[in-house]
PDB file of N, CA and C in Angstrom:
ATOM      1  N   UNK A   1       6.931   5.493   6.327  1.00  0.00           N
ATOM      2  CA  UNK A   1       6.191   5.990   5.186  1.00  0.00           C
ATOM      3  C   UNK A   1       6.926   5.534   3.935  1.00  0.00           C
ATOM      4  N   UNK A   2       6.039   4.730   3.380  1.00  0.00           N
ATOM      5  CA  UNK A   2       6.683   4.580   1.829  1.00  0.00           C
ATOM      6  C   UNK A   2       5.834   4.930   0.435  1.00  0.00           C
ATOM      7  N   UNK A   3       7.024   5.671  -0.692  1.00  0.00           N
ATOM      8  CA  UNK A   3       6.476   5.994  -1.376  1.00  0.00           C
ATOM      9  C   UNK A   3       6.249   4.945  -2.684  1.00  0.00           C
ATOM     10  N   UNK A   4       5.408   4.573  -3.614  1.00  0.00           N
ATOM     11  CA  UNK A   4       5.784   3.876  -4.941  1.00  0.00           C
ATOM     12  C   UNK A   4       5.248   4.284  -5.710  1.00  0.00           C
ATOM     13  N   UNK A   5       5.903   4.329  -6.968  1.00  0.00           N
ATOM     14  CA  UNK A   5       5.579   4.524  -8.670  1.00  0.00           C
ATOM     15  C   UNK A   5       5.038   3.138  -8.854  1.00  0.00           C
ATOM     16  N   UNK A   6       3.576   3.560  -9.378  1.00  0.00           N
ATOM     17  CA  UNK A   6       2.902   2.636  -9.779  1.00  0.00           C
ATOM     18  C   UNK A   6       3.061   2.091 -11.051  1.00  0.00           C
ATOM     19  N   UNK A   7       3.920   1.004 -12.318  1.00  0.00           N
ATOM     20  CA  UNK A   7       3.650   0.822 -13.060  1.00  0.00           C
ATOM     21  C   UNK A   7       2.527   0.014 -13.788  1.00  0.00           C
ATOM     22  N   UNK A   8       1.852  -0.329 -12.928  1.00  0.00           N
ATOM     23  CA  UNK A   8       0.664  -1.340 -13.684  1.00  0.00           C
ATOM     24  C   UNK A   8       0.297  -0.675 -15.220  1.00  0.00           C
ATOM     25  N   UNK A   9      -0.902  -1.937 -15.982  1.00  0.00           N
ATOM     26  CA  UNK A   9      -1.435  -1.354 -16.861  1.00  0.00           C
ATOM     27  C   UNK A   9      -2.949  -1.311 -16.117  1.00  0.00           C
ATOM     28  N   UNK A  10      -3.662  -2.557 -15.467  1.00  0.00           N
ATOM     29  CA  UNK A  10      -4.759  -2.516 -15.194  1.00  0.00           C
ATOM     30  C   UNK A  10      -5.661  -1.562 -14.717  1.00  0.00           C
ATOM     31  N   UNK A  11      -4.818  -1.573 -13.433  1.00  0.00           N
ATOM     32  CA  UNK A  11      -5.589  -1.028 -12.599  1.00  0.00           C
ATOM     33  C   UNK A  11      -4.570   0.498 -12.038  1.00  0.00           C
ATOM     34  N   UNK A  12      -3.847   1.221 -12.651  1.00  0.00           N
ATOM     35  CA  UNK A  12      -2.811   1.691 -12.259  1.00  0.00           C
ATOM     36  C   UNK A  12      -4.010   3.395 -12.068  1.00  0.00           C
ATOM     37  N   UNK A  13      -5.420   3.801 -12.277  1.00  0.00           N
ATOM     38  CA  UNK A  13      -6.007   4.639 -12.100  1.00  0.00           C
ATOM     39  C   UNK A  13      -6.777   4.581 -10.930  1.00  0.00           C
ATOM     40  N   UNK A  14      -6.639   3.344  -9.870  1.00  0.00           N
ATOM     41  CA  UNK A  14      -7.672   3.497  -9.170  1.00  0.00           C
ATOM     42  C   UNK A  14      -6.727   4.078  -7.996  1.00  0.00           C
ATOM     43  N   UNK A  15      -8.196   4.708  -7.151  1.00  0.00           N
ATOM     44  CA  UNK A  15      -8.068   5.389  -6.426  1.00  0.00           C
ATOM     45  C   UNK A  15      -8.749   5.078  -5.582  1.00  0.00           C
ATOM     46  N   UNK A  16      -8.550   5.214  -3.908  1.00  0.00           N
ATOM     47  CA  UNK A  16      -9.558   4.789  -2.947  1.00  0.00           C
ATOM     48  C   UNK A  16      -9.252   5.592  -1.642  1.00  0.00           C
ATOM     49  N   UNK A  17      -9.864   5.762  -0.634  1.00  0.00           N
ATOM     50  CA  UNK A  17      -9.366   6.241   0.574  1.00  0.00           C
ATOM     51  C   UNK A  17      -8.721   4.957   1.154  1.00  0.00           C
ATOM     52  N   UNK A  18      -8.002   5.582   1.964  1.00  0.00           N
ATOM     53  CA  UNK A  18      -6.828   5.017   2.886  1.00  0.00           C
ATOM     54  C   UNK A  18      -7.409   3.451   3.141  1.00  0.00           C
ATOM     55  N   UNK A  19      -6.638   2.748   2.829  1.00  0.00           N
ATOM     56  CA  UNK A  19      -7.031   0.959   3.599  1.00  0.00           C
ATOM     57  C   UNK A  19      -6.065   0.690   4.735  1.00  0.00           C
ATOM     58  N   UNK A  20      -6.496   0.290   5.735  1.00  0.00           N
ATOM     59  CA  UNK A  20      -5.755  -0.635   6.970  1.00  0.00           C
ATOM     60  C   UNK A  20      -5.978  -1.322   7.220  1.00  0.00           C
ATOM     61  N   UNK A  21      -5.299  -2.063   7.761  1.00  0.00           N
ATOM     62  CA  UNK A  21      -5.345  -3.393   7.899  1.00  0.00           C
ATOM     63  C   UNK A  21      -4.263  -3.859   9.225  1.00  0.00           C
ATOM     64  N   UNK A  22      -4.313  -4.720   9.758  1.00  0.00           N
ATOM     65  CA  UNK A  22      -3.176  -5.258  11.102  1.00  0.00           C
ATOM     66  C   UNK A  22      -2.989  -6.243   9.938  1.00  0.00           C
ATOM     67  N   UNK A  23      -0.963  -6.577  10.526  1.00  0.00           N
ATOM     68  CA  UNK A  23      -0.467  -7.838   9.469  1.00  0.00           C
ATOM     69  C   UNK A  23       0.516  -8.275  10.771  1.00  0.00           C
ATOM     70  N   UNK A  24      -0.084  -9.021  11.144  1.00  0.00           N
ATOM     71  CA  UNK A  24       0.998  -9.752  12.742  1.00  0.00           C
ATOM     72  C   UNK A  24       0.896  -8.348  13.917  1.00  0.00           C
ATOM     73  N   UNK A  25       2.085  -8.121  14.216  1.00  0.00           N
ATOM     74  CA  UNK A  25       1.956  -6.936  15.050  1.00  0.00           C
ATOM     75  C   UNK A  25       2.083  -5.622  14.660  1.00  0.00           C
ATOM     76  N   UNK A  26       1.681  -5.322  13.407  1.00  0.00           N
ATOM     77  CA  UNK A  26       1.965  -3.828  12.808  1.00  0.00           C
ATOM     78  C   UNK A  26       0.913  -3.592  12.244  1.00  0.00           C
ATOM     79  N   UNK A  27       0.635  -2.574  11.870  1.00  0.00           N
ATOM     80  CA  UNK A  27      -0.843  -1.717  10.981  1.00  0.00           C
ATOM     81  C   UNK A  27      -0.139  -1.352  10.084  1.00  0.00           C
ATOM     82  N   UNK A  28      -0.554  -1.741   8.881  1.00  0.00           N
ATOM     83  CA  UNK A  28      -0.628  -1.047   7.259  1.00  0.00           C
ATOM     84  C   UNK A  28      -1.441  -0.577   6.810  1.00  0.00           C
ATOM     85  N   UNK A  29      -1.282   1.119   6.630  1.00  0.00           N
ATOM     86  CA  UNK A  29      -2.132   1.911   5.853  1.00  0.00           C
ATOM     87  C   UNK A  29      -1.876   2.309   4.579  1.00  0.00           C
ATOM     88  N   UNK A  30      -2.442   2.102   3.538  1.00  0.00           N
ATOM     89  CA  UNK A  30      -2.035   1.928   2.108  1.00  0.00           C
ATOM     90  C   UNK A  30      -3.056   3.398   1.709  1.00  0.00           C
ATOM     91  N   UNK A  31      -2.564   4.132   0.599  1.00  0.00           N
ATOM     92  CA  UNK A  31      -3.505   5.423  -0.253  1.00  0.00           C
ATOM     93  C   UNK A  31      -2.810   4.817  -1.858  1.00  0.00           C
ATOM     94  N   UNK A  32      -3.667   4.936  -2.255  1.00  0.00           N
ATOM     95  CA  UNK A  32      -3.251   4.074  -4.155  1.00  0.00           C
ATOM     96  C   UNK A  32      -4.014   5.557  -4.798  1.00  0.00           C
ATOM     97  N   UNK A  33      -3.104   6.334  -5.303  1.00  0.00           N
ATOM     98  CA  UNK A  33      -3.567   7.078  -6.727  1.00  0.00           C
ATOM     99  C   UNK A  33      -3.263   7.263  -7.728  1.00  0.00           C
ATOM    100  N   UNK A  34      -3.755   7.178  -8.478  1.00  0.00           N
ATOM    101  CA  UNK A  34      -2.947   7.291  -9.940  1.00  0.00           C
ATOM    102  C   UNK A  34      -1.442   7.509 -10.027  1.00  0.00           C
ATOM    103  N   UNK A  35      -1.180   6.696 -10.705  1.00  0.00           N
ATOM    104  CA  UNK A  35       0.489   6.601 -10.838  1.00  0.00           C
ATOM    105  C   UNK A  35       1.062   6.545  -9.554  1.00  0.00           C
ATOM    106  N   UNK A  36       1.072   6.561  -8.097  1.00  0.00           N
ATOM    107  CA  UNK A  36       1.630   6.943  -7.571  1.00  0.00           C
ATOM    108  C   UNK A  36       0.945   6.332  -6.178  1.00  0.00           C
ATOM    109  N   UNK A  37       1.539   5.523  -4.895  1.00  0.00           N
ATOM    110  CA  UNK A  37       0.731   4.999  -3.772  1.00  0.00           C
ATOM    111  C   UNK A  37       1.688   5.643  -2.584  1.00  0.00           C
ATOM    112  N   UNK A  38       0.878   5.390  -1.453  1.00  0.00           N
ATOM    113  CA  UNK A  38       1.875   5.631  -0.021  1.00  0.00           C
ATOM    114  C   UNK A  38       1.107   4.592   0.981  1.00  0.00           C
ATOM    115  N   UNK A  39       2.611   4.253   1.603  1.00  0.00           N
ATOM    116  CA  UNK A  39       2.243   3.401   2.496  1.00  0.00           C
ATOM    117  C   UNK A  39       2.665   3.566   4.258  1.00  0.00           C
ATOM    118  N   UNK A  40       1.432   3.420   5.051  1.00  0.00           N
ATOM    119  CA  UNK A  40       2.286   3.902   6.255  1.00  0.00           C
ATOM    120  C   UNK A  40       2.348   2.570   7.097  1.00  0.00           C
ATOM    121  N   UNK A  41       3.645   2.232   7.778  1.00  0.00           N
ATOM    122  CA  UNK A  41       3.422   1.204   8.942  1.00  0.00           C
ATOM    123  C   UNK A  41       3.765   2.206  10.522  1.00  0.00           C
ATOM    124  N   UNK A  42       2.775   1.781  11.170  1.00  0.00           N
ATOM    125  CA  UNK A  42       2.552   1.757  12.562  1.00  0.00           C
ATOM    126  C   UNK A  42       2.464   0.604  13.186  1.00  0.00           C
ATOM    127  N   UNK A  43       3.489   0.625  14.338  1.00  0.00           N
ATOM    128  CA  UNK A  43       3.956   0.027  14.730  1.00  0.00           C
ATOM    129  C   UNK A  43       5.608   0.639  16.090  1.00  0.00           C
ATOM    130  N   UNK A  44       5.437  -0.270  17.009  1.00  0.00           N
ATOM    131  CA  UNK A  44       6.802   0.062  17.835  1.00  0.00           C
ATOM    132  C   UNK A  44       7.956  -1.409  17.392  1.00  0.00           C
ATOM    133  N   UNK A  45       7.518  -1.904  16.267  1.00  0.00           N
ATOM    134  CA  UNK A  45       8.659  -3.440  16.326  1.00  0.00           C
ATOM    135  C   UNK A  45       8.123  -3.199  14.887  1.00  0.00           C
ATOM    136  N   UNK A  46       8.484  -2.545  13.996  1.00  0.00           N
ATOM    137  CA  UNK A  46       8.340  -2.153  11.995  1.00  0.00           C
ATOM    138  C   UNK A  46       9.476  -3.033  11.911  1.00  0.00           C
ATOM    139  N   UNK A  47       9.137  -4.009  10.790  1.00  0.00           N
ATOM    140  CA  UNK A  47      10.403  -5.101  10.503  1.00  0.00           C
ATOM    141  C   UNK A  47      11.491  -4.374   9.895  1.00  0.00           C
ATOM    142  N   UNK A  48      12.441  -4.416   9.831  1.00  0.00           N
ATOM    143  CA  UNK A  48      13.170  -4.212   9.116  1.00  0.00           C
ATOM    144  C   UNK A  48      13.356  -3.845   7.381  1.00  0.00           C
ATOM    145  N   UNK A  49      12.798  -5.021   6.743  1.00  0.00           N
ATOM    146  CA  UNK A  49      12.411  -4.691   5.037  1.00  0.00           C
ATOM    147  C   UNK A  49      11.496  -3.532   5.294  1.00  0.00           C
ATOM    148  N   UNK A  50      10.443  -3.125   5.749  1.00  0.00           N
ATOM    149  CA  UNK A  50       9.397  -1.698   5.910  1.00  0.00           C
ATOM    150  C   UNK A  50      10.791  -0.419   6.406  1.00  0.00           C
ATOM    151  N   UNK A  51      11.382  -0.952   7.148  1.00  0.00           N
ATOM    152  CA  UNK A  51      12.153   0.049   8.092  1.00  0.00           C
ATOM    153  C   UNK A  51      13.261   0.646   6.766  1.00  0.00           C
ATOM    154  N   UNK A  52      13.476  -0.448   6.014  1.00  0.00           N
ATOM    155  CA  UNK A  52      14.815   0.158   5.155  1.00  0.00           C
ATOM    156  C   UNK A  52      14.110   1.018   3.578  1.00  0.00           C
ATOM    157  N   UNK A  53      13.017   0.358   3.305  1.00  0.00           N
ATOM    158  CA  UNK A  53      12.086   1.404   2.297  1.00  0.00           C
ATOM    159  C   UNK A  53      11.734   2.476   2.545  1.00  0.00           C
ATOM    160  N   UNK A  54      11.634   3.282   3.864  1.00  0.00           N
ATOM    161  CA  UNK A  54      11.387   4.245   4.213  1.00  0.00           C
ATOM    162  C   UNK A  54      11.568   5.716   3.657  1.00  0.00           C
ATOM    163  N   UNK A  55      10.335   6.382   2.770  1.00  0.00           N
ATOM    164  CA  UNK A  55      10.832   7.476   2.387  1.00  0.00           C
ATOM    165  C   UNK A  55      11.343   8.572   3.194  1.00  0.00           C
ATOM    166  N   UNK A  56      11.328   8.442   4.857  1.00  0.00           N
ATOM    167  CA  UNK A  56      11.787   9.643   5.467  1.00  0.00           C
ATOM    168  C   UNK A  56      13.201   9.340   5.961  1.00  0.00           C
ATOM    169  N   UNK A  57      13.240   7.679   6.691  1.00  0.00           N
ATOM    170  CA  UNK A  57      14.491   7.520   7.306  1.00  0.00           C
ATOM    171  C   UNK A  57      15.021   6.357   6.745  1.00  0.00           C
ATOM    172  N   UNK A  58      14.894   6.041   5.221  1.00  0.00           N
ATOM    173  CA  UNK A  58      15.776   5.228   4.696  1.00  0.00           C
ATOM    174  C   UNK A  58      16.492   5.439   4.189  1.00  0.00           C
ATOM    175  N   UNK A  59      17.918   4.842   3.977  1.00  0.00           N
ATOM    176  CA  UNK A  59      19.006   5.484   3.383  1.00  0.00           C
ATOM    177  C   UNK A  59      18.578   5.899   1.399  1.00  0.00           C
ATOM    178  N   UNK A  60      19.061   7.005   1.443  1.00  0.00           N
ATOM    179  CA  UNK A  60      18.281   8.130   0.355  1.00  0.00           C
ATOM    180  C   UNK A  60      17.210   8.035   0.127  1.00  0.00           C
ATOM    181  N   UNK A  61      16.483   7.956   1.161  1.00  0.00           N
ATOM    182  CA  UNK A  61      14.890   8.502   0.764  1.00  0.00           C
ATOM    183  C   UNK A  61      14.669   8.020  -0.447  1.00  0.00           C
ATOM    184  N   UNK A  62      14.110   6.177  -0.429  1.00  0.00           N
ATOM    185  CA  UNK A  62      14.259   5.272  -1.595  1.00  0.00           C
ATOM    186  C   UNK A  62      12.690   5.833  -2.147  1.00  0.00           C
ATOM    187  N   UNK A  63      12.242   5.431  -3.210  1.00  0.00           N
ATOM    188  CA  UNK A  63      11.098   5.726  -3.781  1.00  0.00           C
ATOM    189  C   UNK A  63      10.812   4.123  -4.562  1.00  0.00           C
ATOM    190  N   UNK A  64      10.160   3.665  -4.325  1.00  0.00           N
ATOM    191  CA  UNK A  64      10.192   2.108  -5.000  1.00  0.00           C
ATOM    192  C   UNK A  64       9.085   2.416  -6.048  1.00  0.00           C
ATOM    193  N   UNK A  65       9.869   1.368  -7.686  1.00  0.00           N
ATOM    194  CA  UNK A  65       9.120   1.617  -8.869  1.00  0.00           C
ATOM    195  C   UNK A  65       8.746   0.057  -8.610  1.00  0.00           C
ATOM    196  N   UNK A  66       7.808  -0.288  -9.203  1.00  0.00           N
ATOM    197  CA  UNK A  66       7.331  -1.636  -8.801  1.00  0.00           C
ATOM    198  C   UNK A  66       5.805  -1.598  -9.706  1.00  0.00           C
ATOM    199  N   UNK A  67       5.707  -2.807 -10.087  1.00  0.00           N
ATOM    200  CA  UNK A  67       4.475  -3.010 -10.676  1.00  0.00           C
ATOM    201  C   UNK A  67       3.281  -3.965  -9.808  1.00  0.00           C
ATOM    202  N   UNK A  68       4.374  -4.705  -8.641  1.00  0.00           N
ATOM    203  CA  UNK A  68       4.397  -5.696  -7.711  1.00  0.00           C
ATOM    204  C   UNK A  68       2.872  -4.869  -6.756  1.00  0.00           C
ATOM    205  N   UNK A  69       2.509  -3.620  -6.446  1.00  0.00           N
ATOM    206  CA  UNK A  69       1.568  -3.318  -5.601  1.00  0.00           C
ATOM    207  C   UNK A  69       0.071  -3.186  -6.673  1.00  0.00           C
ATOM    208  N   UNK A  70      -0.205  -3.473  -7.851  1.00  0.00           N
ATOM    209  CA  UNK A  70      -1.227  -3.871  -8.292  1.00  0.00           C
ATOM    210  C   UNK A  70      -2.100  -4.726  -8.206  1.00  0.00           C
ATOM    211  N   UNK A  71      -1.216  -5.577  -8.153  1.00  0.00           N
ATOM    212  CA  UNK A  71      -1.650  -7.761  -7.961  1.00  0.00           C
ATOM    213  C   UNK A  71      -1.908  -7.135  -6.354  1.00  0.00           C
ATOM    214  N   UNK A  72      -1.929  -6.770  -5.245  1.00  0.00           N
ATOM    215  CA  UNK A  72      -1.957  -6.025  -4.116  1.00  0.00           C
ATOM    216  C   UNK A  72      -3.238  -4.838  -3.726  1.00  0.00           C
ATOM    217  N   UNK A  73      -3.306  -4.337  -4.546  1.00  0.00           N
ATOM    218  CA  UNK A  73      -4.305  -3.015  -4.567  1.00  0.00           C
ATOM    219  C   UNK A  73      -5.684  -3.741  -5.441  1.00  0.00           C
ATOM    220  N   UNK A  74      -5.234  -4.664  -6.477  1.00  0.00           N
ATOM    221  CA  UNK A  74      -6.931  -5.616  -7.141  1.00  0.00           C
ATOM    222  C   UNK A  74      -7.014  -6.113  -6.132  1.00  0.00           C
ATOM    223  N   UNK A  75      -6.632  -6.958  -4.873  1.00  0.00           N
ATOM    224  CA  UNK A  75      -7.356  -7.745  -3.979  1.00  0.00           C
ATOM    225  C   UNK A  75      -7.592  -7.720  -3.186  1.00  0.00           C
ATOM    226  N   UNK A  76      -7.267  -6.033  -2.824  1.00  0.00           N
ATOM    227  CA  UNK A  76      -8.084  -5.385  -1.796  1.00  0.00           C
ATOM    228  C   UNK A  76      -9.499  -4.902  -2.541  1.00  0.00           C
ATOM    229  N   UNK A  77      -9.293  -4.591  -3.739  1.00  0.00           N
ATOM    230  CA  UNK A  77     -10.453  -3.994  -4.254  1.00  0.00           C
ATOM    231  C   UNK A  77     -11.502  -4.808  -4.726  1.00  0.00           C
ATOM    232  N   UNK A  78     -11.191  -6.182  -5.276  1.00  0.00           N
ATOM    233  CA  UNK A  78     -11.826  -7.063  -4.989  1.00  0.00           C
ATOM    234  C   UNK A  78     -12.469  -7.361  -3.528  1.00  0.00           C
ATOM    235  N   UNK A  79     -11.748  -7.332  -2.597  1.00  0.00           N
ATOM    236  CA  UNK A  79     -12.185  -7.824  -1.189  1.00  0.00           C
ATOM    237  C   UNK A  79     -13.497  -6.614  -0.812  1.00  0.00           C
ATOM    238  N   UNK A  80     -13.158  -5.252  -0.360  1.00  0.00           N
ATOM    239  CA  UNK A  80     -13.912  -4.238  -1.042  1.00  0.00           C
ATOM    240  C   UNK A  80     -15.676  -4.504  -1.534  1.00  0.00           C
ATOM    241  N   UNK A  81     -14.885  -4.900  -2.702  1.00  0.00           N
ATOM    242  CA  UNK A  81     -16.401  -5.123  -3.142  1.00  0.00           C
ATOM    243  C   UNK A  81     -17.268  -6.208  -2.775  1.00  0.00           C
ATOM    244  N   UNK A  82     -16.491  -7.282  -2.546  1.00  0.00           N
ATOM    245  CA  UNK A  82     -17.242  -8.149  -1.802  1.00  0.00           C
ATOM    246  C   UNK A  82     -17.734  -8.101  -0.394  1.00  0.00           C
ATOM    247  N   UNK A  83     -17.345  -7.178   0.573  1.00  0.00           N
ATOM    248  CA  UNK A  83     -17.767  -7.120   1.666  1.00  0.00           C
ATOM    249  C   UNK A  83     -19.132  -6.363   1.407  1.00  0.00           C
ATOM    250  N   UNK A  84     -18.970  -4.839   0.286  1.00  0.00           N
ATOM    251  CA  UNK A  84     -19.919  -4.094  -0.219  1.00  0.00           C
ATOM    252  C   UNK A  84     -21.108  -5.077  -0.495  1.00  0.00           C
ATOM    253  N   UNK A  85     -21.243  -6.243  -1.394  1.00  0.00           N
ATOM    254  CA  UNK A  85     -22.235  -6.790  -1.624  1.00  0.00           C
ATOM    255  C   UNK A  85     -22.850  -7.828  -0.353  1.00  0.00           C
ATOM    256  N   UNK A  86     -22.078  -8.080   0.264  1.00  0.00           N
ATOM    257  CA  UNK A  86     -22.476  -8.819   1.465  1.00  0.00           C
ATOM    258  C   UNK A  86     -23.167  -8.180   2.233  1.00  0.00           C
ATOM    259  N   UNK A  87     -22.768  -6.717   2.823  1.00  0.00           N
ATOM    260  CA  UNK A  87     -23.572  -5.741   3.845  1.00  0.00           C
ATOM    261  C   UNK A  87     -24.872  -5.216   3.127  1.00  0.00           C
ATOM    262  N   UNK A  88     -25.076  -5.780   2.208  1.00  0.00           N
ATOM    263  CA  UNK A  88     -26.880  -5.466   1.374  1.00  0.00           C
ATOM    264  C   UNK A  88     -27.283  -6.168   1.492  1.00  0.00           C
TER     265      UNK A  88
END
């Protein structure tokens, strides 16, 4: 489970239910809300970089400030909407 402070300017209000996704052999579940996102990986082989961000079992329960999950959260939301207009 990881937590991040959202700094964007853009898009730093949106909000969506949970996204997943498979990325090689792990599942990423992302929640984006205002100011503030969580991320879960599932998985029995979580790489290492996921394993050491960890807000429960990383060393001090890191909290990552980052502006880096915006450019991230537009192109899902982009993607999103384009599937939305396709299934009409």
């Amino acid at each position: 489970m990881s937590v991040v402070v959202r700094e964007g300017k853009e898009i730093d209000r949106l909000t969506c239910a949970p996204i997943g996704k498979r990325e090689g052999n792990f599942h990423v579940y992302k929640f984006p809300m205002p100011g503030i996102g969580f991320s879960m990986v599932v998985s029995k082989n979580i790489p290492r970089n996921y394993r050491e961000k960890c807000f429960v079992h990383g060393h001090g329960n890191p909290i990552v400030v980052t502006t880096l999950i915006e450019e991230f959260l537009m192109a899902d939301a982009v993607k999103m909407g384009q599937e939305r207009l396709a299934a009409r």
